[in-house]
N, C-alpha and C. Protein backbone atom coordinates (compact mmCIF):
# COMPACT_ATOMS: atom_id res chain seq x y z
N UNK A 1 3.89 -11.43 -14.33
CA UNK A 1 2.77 -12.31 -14.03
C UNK A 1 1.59 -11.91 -14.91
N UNK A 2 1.22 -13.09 -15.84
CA UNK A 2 -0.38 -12.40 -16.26
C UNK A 2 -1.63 -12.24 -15.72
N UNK A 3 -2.42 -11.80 -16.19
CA UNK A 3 -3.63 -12.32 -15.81
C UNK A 3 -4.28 -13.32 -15.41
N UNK A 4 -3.31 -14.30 -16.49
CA UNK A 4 -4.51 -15.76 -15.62
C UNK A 4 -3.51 -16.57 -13.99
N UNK A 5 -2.74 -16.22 -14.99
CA UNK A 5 -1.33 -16.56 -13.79
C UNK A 5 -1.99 -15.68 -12.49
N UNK A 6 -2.31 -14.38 -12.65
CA UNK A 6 -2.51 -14.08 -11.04
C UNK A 6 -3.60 -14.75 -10.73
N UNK A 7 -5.04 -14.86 -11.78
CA UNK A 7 -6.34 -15.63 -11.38
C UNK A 7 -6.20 -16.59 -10.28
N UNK A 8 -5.31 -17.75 -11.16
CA UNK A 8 -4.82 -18.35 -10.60
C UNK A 8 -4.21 -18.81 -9.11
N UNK A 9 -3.66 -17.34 -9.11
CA UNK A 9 -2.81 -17.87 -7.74
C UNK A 9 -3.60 -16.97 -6.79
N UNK A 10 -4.28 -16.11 -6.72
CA UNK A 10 -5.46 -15.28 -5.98
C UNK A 10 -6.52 -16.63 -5.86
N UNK A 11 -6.86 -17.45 -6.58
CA UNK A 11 -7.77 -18.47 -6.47
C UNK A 11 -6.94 -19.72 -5.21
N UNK A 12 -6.15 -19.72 -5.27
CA UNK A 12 -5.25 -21.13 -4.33
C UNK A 12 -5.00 -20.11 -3.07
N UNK A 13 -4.91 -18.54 -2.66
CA UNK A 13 -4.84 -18.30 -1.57
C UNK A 13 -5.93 -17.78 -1.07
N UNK A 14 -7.16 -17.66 -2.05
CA UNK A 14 -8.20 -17.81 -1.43
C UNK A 14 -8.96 -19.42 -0.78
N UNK A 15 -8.30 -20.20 -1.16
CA UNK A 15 -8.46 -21.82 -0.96
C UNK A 15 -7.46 -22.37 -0.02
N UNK A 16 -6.77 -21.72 0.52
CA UNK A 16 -5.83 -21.86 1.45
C UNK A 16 -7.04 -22.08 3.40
N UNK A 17 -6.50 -23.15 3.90
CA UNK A 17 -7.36 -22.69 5.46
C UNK A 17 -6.95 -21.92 6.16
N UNK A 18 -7.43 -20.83 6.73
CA UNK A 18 -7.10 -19.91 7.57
C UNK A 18 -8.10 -20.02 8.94
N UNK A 19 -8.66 -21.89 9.04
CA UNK A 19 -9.49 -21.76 10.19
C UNK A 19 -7.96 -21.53 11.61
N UNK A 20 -8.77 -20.53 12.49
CA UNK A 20 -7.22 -20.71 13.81
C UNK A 20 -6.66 -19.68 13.74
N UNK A 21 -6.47 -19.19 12.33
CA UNK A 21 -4.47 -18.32 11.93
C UNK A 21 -5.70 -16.96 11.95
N UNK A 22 -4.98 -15.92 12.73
CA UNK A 22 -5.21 -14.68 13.13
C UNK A 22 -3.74 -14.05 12.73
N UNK A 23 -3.72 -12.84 12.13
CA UNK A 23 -2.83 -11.82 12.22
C UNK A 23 -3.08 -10.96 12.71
N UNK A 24 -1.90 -10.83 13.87
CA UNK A 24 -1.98 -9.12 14.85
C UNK A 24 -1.11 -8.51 14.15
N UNK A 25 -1.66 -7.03 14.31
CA UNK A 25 -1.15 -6.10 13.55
C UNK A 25 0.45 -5.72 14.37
N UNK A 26 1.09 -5.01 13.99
CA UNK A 26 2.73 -4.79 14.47
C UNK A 26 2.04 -4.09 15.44
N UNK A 27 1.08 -2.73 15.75
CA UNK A 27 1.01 -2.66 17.04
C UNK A 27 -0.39 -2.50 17.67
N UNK A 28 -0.67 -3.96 17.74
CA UNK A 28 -1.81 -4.72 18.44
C UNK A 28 -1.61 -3.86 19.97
N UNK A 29 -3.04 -4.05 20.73
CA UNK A 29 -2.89 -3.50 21.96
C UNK A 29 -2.08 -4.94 22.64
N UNK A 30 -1.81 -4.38 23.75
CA UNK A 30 -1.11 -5.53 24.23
C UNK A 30 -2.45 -6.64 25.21
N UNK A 31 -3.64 -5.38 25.78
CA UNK A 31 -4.24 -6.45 26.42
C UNK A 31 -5.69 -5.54 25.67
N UNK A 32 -6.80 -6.42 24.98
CA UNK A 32 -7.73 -5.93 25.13
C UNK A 32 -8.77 -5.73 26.14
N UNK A 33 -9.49 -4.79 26.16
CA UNK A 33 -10.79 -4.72 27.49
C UNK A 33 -11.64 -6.01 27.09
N UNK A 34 -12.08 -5.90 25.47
CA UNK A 34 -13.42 -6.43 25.07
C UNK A 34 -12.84 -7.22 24.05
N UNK A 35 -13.94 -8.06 23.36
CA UNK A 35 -13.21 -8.44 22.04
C UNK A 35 -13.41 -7.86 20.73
N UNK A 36 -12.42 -7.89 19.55
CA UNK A 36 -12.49 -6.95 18.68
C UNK A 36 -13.51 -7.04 17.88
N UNK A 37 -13.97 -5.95 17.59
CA UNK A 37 -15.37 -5.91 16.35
C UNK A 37 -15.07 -6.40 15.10
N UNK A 38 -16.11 -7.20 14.80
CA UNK A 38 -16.07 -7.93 13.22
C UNK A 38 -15.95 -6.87 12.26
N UNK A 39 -15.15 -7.02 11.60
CA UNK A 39 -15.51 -5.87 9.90
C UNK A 39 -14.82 -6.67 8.81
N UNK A 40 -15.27 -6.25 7.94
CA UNK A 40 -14.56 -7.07 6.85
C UNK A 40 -14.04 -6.16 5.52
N UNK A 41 -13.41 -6.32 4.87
CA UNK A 41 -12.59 -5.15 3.80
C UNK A 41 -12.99 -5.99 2.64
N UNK A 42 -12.90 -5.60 1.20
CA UNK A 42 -13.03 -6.37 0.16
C UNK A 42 -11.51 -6.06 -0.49
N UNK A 43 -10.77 -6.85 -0.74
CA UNK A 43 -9.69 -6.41 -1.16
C UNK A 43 -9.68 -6.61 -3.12
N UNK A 44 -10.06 -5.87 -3.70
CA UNK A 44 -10.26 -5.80 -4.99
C UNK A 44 -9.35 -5.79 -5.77
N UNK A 45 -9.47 -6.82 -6.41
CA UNK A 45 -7.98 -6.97 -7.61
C UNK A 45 -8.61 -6.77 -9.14
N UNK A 46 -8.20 -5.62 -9.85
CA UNK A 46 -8.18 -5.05 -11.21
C UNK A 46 -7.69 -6.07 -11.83
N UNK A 47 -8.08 -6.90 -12.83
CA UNK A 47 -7.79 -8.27 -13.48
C UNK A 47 -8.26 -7.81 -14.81
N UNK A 48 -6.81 -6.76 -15.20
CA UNK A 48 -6.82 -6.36 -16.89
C UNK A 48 -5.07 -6.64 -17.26
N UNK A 49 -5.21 -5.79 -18.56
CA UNK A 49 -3.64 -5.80 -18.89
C UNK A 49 -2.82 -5.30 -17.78
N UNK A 50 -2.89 -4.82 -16.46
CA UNK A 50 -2.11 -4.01 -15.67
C UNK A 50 -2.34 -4.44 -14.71
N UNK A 51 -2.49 -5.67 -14.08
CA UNK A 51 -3.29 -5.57 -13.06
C UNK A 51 -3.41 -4.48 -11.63
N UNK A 52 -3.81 -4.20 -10.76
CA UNK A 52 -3.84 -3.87 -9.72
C UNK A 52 -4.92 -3.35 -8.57
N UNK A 53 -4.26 -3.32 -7.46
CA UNK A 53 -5.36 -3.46 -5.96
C UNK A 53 -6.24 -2.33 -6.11
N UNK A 54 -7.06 -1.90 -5.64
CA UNK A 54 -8.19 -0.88 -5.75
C UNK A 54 -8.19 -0.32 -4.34
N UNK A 55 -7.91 0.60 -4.05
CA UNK A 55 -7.52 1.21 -2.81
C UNK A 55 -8.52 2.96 -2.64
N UNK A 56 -9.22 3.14 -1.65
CA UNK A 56 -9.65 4.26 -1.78
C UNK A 56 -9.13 5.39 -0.52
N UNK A 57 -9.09 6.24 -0.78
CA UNK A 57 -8.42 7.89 0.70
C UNK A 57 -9.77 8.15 1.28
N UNK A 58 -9.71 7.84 2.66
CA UNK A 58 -10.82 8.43 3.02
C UNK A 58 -10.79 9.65 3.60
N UNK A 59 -11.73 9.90 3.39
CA UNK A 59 -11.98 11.82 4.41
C UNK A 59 -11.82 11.99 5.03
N UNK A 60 -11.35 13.14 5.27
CA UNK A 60 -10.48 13.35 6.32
C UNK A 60 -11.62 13.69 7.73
N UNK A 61 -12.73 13.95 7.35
CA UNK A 61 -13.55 14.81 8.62
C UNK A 61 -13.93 13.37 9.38
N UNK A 62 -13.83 12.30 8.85
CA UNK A 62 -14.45 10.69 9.58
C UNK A 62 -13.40 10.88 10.74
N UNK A 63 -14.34 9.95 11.74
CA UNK A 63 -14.28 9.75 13.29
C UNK A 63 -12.54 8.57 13.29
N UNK A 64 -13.32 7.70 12.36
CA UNK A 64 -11.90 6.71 12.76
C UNK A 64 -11.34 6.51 11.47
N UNK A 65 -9.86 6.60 11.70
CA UNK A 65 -8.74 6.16 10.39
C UNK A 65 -9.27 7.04 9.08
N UNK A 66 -9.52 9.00 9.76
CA UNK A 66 -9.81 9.63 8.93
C UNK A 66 -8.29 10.12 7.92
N UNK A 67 -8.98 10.50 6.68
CA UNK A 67 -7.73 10.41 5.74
C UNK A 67 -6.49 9.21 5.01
N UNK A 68 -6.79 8.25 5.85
CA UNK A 68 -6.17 7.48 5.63
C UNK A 68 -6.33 6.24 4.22
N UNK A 69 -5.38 5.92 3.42
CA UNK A 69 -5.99 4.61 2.34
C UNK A 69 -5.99 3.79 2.90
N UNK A 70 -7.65 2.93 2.53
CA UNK A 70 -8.09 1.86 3.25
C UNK A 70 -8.77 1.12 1.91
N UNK A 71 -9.16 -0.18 2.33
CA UNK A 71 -9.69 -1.22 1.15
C UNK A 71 -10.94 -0.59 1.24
N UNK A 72 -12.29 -1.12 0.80
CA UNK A 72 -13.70 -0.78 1.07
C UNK A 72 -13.99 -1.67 2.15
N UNK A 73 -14.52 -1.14 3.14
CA UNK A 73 -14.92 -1.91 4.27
C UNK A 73 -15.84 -1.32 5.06
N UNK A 74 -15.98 -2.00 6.47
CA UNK A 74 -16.46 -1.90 7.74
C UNK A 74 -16.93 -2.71 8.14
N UNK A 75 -17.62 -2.00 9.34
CA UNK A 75 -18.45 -3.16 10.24
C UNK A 75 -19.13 -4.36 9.02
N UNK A 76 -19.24 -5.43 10.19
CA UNK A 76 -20.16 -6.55 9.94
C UNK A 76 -21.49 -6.24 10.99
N UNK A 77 -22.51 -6.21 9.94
CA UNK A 77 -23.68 -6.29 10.68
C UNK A 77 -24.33 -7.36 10.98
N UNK A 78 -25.11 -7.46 11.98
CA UNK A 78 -25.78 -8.67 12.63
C UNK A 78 -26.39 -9.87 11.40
N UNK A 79 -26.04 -10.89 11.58
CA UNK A 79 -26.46 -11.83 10.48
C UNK A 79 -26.05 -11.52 8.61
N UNK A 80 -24.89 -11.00 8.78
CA UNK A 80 -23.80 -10.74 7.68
C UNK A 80 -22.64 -11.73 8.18
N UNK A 81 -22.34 -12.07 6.59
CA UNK A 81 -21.42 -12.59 6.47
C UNK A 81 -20.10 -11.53 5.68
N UNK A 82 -18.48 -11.71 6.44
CA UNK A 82 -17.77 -11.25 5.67
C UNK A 82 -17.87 -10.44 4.31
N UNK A 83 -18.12 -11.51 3.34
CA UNK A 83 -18.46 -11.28 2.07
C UNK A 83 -19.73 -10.33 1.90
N UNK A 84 -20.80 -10.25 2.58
CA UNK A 84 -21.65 -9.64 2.82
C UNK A 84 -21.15 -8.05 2.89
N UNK A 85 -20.43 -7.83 4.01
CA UNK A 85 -20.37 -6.85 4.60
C UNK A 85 -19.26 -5.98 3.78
N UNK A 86 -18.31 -7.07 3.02
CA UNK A 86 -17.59 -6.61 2.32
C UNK A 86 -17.74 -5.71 1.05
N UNK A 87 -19.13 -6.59 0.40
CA UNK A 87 -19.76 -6.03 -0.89
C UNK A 87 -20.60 -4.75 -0.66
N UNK A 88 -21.60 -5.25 0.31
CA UNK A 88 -22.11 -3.70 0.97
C UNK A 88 -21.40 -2.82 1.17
N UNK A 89 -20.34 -2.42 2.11
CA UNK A 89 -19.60 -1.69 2.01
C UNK A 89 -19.01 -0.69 0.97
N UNK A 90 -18.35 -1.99 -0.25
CA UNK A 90 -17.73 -0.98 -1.32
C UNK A 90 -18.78 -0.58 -2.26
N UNK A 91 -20.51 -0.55 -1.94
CA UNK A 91 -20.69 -0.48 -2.97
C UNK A 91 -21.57 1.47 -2.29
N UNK A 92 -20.95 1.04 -1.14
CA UNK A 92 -21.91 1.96 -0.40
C UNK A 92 -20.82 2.74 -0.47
N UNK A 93 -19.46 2.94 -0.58
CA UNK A 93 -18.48 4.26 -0.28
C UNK A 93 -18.24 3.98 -2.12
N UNK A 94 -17.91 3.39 -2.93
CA UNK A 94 -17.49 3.49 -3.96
C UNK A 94 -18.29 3.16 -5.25
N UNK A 95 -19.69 2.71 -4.77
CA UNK A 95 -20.88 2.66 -6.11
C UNK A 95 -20.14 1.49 -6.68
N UNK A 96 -19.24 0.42 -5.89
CA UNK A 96 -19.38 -0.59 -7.01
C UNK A 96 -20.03 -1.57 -7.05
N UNK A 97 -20.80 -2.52 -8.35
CA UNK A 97 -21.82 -3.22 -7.67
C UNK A 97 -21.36 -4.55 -7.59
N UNK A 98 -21.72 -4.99 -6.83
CA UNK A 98 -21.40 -6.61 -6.36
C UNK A 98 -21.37 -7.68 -7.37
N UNK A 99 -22.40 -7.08 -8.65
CA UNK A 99 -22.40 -8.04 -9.29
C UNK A 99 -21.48 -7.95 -10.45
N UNK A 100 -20.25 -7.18 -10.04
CA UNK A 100 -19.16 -6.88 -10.98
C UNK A 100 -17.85 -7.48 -10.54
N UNK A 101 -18.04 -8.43 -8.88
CA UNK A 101 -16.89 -8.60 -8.14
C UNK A 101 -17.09 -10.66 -8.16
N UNK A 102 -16.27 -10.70 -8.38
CA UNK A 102 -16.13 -12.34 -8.30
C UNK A 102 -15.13 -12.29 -6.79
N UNK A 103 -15.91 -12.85 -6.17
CA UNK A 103 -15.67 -13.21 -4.71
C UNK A 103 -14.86 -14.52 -4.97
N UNK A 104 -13.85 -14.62 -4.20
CA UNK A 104 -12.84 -15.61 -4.35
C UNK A 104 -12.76 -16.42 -2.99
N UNK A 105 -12.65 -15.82 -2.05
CA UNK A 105 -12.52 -16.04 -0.52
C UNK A 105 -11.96 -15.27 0.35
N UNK A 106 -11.65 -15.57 1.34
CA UNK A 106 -11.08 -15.13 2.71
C UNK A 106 -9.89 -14.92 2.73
N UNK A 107 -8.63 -14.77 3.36
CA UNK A 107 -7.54 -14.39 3.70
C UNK A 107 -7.39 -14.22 5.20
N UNK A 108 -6.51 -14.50 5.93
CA UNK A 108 -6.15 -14.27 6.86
C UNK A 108 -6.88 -13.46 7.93
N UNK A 109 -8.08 -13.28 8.82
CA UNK A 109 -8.13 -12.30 9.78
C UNK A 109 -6.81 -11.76 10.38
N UNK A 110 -7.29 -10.21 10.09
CA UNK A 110 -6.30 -9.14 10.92
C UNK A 110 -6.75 -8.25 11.92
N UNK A 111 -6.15 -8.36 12.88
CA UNK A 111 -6.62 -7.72 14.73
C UNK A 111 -5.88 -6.20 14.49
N UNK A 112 -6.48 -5.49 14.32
CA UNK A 112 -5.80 -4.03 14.57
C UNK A 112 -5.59 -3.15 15.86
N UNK A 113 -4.93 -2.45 16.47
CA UNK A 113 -4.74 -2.05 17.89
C UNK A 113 -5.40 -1.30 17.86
N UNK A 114 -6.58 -0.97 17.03
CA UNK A 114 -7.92 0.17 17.18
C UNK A 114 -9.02 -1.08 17.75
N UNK A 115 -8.94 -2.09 17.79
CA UNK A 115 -10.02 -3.41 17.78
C UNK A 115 -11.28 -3.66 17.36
N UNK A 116 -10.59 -3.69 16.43
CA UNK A 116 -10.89 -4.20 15.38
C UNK A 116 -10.36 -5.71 14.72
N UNK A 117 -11.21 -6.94 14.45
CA UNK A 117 -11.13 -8.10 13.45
C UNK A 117 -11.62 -7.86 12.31
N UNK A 118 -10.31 -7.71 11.03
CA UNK A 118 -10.38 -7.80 9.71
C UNK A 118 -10.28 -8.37 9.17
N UNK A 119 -11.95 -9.13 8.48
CA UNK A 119 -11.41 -10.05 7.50
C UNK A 119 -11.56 -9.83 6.27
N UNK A 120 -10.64 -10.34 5.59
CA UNK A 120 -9.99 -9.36 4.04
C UNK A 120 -10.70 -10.47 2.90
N UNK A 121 -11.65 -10.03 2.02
CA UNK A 121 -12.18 -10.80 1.04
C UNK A 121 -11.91 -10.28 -0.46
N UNK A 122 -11.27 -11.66 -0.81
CA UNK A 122 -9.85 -11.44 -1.98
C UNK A 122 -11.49 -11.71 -2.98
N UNK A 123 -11.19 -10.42 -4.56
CA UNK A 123 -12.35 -10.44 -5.34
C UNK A 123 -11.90 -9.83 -6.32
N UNK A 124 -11.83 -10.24 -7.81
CA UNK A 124 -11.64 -9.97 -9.01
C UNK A 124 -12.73 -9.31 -9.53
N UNK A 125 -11.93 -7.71 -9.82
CA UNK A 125 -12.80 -6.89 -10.88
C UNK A 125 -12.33 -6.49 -11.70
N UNK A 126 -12.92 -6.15 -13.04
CA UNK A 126 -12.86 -5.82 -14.69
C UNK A 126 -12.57 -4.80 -14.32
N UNK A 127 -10.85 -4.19 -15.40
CA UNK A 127 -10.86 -2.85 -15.37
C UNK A 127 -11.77 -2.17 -15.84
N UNK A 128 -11.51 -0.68 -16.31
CA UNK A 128 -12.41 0.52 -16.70
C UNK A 128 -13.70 0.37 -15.94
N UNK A 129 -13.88 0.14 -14.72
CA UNK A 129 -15.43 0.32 -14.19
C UNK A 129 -15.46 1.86 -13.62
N UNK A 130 -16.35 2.49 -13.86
CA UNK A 130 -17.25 3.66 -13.51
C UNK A 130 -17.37 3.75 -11.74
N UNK A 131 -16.44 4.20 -10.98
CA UNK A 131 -17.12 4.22 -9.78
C UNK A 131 -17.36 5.55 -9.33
N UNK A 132 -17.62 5.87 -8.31
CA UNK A 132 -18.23 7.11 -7.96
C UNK A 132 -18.59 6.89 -6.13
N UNK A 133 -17.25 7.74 -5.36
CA UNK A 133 -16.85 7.56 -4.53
C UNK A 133 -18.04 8.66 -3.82
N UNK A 134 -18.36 7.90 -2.35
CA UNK A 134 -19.00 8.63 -1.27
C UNK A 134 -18.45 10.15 -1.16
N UNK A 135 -18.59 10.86 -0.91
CA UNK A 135 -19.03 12.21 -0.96
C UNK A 135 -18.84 12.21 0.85
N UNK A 136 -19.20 11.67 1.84
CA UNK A 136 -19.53 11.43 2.65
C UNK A 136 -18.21 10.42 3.43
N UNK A 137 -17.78 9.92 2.81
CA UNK A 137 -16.61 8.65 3.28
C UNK A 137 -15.46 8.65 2.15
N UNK A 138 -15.43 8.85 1.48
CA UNK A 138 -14.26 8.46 0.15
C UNK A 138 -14.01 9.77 -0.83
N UNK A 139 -12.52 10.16 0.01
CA UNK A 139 -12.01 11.47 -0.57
C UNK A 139 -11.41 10.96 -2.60
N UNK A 140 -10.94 9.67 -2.69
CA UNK A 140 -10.45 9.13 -3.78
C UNK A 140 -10.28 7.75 -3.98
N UNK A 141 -10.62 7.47 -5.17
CA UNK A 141 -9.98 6.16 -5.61
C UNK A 141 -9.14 5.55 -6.66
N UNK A 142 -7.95 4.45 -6.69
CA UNK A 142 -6.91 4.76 -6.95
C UNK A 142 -6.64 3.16 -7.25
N UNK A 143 -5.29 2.99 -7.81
CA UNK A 143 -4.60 1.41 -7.98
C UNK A 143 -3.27 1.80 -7.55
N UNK A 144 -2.91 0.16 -6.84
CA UNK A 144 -1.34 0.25 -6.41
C UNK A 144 -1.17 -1.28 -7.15
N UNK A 145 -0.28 -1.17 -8.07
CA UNK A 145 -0.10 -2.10 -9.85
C UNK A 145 0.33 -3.31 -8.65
N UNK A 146 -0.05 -4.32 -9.50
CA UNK A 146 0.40 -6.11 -8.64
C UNK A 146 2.23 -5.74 -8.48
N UNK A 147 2.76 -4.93 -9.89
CA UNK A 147 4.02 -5.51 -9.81
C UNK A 147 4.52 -4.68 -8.74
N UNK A 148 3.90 -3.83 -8.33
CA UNK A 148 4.83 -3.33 -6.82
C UNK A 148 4.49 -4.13 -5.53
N UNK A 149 3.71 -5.35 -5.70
CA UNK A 149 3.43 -6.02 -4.76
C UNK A 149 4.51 -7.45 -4.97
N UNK A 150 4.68 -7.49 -6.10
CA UNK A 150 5.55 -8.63 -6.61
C UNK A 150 6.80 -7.87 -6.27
N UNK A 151 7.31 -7.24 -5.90
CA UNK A 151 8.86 -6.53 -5.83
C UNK A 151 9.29 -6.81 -3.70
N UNK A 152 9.86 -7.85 -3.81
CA UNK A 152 10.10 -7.84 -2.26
C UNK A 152 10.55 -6.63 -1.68
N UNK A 153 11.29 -5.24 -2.24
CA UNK A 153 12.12 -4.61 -1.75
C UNK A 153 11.01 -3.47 -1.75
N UNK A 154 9.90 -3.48 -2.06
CA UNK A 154 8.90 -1.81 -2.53
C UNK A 154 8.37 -1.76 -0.96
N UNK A 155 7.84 -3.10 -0.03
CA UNK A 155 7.34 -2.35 1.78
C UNK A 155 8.52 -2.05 2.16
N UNK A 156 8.12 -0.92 3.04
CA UNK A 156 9.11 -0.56 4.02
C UNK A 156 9.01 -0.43 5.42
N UNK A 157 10.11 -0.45 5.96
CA UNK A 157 9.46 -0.57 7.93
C UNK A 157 9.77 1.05 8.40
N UNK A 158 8.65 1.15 8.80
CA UNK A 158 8.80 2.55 9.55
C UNK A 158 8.79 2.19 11.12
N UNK A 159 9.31 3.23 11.42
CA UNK A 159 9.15 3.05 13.25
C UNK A 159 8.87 4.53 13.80
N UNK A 160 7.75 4.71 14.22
CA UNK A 160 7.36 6.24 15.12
C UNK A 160 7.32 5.89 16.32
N UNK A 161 7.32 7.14 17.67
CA UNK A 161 7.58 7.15 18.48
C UNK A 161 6.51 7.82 19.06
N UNK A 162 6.13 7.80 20.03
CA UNK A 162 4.94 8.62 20.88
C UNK A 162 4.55 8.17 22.31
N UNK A 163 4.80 9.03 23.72
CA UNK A 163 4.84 8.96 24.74
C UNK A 163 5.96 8.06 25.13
N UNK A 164 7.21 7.89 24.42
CA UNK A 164 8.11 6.69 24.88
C UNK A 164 7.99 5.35 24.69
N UNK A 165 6.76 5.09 23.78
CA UNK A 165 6.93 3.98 23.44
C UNK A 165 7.35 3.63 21.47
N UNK A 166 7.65 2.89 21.12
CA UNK A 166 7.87 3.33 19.86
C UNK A 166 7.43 1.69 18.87
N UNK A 167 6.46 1.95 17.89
CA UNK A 167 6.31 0.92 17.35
C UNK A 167 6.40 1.17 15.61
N UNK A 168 6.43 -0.30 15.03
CA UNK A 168 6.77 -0.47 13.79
C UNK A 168 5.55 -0.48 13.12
N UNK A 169 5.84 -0.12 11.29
CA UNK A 169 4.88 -0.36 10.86
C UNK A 169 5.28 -0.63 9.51
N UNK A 170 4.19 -1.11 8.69
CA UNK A 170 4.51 -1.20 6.93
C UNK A 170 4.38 -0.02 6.27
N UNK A 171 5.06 0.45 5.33
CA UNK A 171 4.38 1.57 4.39
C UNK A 171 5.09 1.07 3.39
N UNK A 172 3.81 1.04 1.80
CA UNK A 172 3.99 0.89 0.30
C UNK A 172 4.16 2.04 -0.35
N UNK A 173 4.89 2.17 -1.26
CA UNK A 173 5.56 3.36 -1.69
C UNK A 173 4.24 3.52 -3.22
N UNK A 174 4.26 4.85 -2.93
CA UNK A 174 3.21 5.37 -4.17
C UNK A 174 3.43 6.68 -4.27
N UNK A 175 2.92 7.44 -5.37
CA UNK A 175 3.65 8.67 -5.63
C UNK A 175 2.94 9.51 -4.73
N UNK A 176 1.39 9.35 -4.71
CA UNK A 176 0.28 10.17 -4.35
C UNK A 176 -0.14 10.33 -3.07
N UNK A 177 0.20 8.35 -2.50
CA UNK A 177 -0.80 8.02 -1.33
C UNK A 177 -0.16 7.63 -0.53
N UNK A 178 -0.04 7.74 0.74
CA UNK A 178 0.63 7.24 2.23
C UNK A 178 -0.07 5.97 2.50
N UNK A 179 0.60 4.47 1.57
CA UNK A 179 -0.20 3.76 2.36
C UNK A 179 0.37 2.89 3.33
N UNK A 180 -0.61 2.42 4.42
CA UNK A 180 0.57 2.25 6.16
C UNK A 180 -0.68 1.49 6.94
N UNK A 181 -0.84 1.29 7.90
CA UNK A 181 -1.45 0.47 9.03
C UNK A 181 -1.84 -0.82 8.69
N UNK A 182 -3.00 -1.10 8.74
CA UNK A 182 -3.97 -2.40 9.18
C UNK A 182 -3.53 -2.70 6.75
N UNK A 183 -3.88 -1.77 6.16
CA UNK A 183 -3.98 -1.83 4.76
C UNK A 183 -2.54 -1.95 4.18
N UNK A 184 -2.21 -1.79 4.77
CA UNK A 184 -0.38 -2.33 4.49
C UNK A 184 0.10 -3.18 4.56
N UNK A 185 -0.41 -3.71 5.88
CA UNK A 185 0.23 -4.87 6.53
C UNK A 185 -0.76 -6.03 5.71
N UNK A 186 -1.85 -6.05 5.40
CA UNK A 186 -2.97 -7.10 4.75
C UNK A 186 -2.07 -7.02 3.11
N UNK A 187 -1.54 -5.83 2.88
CA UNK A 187 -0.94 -6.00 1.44
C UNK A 187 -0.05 -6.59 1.71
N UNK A 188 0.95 -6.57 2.68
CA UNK A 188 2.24 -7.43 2.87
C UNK A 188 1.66 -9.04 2.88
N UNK A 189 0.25 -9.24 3.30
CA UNK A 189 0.15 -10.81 3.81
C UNK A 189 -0.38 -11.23 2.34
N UNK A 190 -0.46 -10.39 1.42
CA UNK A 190 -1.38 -11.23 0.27
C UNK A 190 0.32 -10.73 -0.62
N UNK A 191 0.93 -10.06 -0.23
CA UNK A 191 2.42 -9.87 -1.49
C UNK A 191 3.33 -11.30 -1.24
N UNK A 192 3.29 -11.47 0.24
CA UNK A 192 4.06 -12.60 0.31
C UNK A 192 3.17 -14.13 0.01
N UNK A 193 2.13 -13.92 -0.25
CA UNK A 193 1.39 -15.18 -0.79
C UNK A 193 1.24 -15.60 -2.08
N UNK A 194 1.67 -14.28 -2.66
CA UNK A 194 1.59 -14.00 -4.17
C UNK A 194 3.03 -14.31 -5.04
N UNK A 195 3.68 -13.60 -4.53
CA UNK A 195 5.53 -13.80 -4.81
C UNK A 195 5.84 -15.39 -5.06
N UNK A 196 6.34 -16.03 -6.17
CA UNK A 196 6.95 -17.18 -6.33
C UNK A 196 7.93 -17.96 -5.16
């Protein structure tokens, strides 16, 4: 796939309606107390000769989903929009600036069994950019190449077990990085949108 070819097709599933369509994560709570908190992720696509996703490790000492690879995200703050919260975010853990990201659109909201509502904002950036990861939130930052997203056979299903109950999950194969939950499963929903 080239470059414009992915432009392209990152542009028609950002133009896709997703008013209604919610994705629960494989293990959504079964009943929530409250309803889930807004946050939004920027899901960054490297749009050079190589393309690929922009993924950062967070630290391990953070309260929630410490250590783990996640997109740039978080909360949505009061009178933010998605896109808003999305750009703030990565520019606040990874110094990148907004005005380097071509915002494309939305994707699918994803409900995570931490409750959390993720909405994933698909955005084209120029390789070789300079970032310079939080100190504070962002142990590393990294690419997982389109063509392992184009390969139906690269997710895999894991299944762990804990107190007797046992649930499934995604994990993308990388040499370095364990990537698995809520950021796995959003890569599975944009690999299968992407795939011919």
């Amino acid at each position: 796939m080239t470059a414009e070819e992915l432009r392209a097709r990152l542009h028609a599933i950002a133009a896709e309606p997703h008013e209604g369509f919610v994705a629960y994560g494989d293990d959504m709570l079964m009943a929530m107390a409250q309803p889930p908190i807004p946050a939004a992720v920027l899901v960054p696509v490297v749009l050079g000769p190589a393309p690929g996703i922009l993924l950062t490790k967070r630290n391990a000492h953070l309260k929630q989903h410490a250590g783990q690879v996640s997109f740039p995200g978080g909360r949505i703050d009061l009178n933010e929009t998605p896109e808003q919260a999305a750009l703030r975010e990565a520019e606040e853990e990874i110094a990148l600036d907004p005005h380097e990201v071509e915002v494309l659109g939305r994707m699918a909201d994803y409900i995570t069994r931490t409750g959390f509502r993720i909405t994933p904002v698909l955005g084209l950036i120029p390789p070789g950019l300079t970032l310079h990861p939080s100190p504070h939130e962002v142990d590393s930052v990294f690419e997982l190449p389109v063509t392992v997203l184009l390969d139906p056979t690269a997710p895999e299903r894991r299944e762990h077990s804990d107190q007797g109950r046992t649930r499934e999950y995604w994990v993308w194969p990388h040499p370095d990085y364990y990537i698995w939950g809520a950021t796995a499963a959003i890569l599975v929903h944009l690999a299968q949108k992407l795939r011919p």
